[in-house]
Every structure is written in structure tokens, then in C-alpha cells.
Protein backbone atom coordinates (compact mmCIF):
# COMPACT_ATOMS: atom_id res chain seq x y z
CA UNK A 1 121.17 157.49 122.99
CA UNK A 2 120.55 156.77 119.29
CA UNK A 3 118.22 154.37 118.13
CA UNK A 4 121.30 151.45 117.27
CA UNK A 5 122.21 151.35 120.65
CA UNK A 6 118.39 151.47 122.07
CA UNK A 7 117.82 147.98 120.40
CA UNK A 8 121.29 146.42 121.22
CA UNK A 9 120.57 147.37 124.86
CA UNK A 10 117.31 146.01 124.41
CA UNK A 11 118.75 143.00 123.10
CA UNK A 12 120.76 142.24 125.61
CA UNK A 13 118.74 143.17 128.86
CA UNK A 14 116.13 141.00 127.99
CA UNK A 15 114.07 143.63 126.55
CA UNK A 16 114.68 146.54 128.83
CA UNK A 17 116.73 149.32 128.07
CA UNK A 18 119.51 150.33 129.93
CA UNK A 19 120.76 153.92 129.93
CA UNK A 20 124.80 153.06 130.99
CA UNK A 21 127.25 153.34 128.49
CA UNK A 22 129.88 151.35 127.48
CA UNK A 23 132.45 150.88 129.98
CA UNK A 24 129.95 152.10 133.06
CA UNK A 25 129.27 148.33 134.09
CA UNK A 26 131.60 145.33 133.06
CA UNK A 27 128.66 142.88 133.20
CA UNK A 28 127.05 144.37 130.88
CA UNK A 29 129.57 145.40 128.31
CA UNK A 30 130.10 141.16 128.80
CA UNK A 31 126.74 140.82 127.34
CA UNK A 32 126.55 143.41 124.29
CA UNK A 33 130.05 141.61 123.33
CA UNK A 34 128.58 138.31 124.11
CA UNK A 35 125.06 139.57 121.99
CA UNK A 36 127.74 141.44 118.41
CA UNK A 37 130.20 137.84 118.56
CA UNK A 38 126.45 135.82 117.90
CA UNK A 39 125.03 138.39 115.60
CA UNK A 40 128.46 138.10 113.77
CA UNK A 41 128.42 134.33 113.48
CA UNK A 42 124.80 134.06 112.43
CA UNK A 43 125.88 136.54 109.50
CA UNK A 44 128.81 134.08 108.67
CA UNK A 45 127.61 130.70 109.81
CA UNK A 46 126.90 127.99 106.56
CA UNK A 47 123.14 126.91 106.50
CA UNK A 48 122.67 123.68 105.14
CA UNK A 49 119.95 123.10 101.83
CA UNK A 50 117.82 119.82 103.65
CA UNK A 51 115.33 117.81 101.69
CA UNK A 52 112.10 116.30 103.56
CA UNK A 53 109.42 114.29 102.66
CA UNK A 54 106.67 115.14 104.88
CA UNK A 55 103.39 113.45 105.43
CA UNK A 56 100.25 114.33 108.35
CA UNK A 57 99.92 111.69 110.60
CA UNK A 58 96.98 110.19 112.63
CA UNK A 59 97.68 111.52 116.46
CA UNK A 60 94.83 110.26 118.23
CA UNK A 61 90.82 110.52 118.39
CA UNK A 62 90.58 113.05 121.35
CA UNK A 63 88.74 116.43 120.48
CA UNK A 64 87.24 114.90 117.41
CA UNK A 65 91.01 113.69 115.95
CA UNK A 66 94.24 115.31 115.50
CA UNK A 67 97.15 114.91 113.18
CA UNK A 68 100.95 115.94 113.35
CA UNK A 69 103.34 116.73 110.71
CA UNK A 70 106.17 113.80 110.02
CA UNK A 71 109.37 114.66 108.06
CA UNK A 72 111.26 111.90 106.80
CA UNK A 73 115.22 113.49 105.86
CA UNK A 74 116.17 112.63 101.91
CA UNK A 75 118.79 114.57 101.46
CA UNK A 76 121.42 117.20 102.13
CA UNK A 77 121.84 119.40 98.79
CA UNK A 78 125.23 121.36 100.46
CA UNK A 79 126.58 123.98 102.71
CA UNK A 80 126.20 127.18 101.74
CA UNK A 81 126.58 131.15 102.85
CA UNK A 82 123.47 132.67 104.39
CA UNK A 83 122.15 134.42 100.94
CA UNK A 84 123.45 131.66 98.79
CA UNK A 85 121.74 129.23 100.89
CA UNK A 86 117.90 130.85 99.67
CA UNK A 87 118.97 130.51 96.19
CA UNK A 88 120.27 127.18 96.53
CA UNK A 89 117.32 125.77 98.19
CA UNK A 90 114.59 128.04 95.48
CA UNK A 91 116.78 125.38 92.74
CA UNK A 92 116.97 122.20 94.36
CA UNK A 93 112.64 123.11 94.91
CA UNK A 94 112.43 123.59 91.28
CA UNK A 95 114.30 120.32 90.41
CA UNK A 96 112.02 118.14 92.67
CA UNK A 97 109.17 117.54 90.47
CA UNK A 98 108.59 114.06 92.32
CA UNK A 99 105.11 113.39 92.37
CA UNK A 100 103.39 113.37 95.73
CA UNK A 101 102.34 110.06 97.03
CA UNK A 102 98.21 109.88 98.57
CA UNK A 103 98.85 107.74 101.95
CA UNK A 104 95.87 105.60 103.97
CA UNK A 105 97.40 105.36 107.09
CA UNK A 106 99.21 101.84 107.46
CA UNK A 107 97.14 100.12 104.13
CA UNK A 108 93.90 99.20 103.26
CA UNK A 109 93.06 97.95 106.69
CA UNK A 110 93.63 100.92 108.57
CA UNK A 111 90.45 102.59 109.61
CA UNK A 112 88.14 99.84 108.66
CA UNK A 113 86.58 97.73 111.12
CA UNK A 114 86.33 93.87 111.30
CA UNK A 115 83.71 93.80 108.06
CA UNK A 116 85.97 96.17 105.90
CA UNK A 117 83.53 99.09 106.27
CA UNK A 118 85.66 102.81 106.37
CA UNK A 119 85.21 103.70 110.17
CA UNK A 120 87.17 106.47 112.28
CA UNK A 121 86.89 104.51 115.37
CA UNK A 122 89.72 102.08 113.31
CA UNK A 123 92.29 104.73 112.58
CA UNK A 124 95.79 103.61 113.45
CA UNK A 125 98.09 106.17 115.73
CA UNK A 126 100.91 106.88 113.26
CA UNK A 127 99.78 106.53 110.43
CA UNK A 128 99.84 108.83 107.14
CA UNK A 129 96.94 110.43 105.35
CA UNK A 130 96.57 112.33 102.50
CA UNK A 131 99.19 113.48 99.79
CA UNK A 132 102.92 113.96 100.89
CA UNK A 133 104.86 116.82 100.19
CA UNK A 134 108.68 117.39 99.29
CA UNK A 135 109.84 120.53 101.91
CA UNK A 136 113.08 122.73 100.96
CA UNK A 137 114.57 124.23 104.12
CA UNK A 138 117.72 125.97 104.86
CA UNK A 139 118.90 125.14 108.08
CA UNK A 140 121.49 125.76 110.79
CA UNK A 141 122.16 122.19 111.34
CA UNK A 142 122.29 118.39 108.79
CA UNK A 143 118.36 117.53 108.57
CA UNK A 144 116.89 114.72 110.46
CA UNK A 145 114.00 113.21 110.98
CA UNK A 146 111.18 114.62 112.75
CA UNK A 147 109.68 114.61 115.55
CA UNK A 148 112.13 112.43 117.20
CA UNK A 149 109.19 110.91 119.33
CA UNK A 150 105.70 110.23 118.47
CA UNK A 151 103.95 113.57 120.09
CA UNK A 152 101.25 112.27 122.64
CA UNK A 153 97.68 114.16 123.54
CA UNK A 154 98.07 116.03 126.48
């Protein structure tokens, strides 16, 4: 069996090989037709050139504080092949010369307590900290925010 075929039965027995052949079991000849059609359309499929702002927002104070990344969708710059797409989205980066914005959470009164003294203990869940940042991505789908909900401390 030549080394092709190793990895496309590897592919698409979940990691195992399998030594049949083509036409020796109809289930899996299903599969490894199932496995070229998606390789095919993820060759040909359009990627779209999305535009976030993103920011790192206050999670919560367990294990000493944690933050999570929030995108905020500006724009779709197009549909475009798979290697077009890379160049596309390198030139839409270079034309974004926007210039980040430094966030304090929800304003001056988050993380301050009652006297207007800077304390941790006053952070705000939610809010952003720190300098934003404009994100280029190529992506299978039209951009949207994210995360759709507010992740939580498990």
C-alpha cells in the first residue's frame, strides 16, 4: 500500500489503517468518497476576508482574575478563493492603520471602590481592559460577534 492511500485510510477510519482495497467493503469505499467530495470542497469553497475589533475582557476574580477575548464584527472585505483569500486579508491588514483604543472596563468607575481609590475587588464582569486590536481572518463563514455568551468560571 503506498503512502497516499496509508493516510486516506487513516483519514477515514478514524486514525487506523485499514488494509482492504477499494471495492473489498462498500462501507468503507462510502467513507473515502464521503472523506475526497470534503477535501474537494474545502479546496474550492470561498473564505470570507472578516474584520474584528477585539478587546480582553474582565471574566471574574477566581484564581487571582481571568480575562476572555471579545470580538466585535466590523466588516466583511469579500469572498474570495482559498489562496486569494490570504492575500486579500495581508491588504485589507495593511490598510487598517486605525489606532487602537486603551479601555478601563465600563469608565472611570469601574474598579474603584466607594472613595474612588483603584481596587480589584471593584472590577466589573465584562468589561474591557487594555488596548484593542483590529484582527484580519479568513474564514469559512460571514464574521460575527464573539463569544455569543458571556463565558462563565467553571
Amino acid at each position: 500500500m503506498n503512502q497516499a492511500n496509508y493516510f486516506e485510510f487513516c483519514e477515514t477510519r478514524g486514525g487506523f489503517p485499514s488494509w482492504l482495497e477499494e471495492g473489498e467493503n462498500p462501507e468503507l469505499d462510502k467513507y473515502r468518497e464521503r472523506s475526497k467530495l470534503k477535501r474537494m470542497n474545502e479546496e474550492t469553497a470561498k473564505k470570507f476576508v472578516n474584520v474584528y475589533r477585539t478587546t480582553e475582557c474582565y471574566g471574574g476574580p477566581e484564581e487571582g482574575g481571568w480575562y476572555y477575548t471579545e470580538g466585535e464584527f466590523l466588516g466583511c472585505y469579500g469572498m474570495y478563493a482559498p489562496d486569494r483569500a490570504n492575500l486579500a486579508a495581508q491588504k485589507v491588514k495593511a490598510l487598517m492603520n486605525e489606532e487602537p483604543t486603551y479601555h478601563t472596563g465600563y469608565g472611570d468607575h469601574d474598579g474603584v471602590d466607594a472613595a474612588g481609590y483603584g481596587d480589584d475587588h471593584y472590577l466589573i464582569r465584562g468589561g474591557a481592559w487594555g488596548k484593542d486590536e483590529i484582527v484580519v481572518r479568513t474564514e469559512n463563514q460571514l464574521g460575527e460577534n464573539y463569544p455569543k455568551r458571556t463565558p462563565r468560571y467553571c
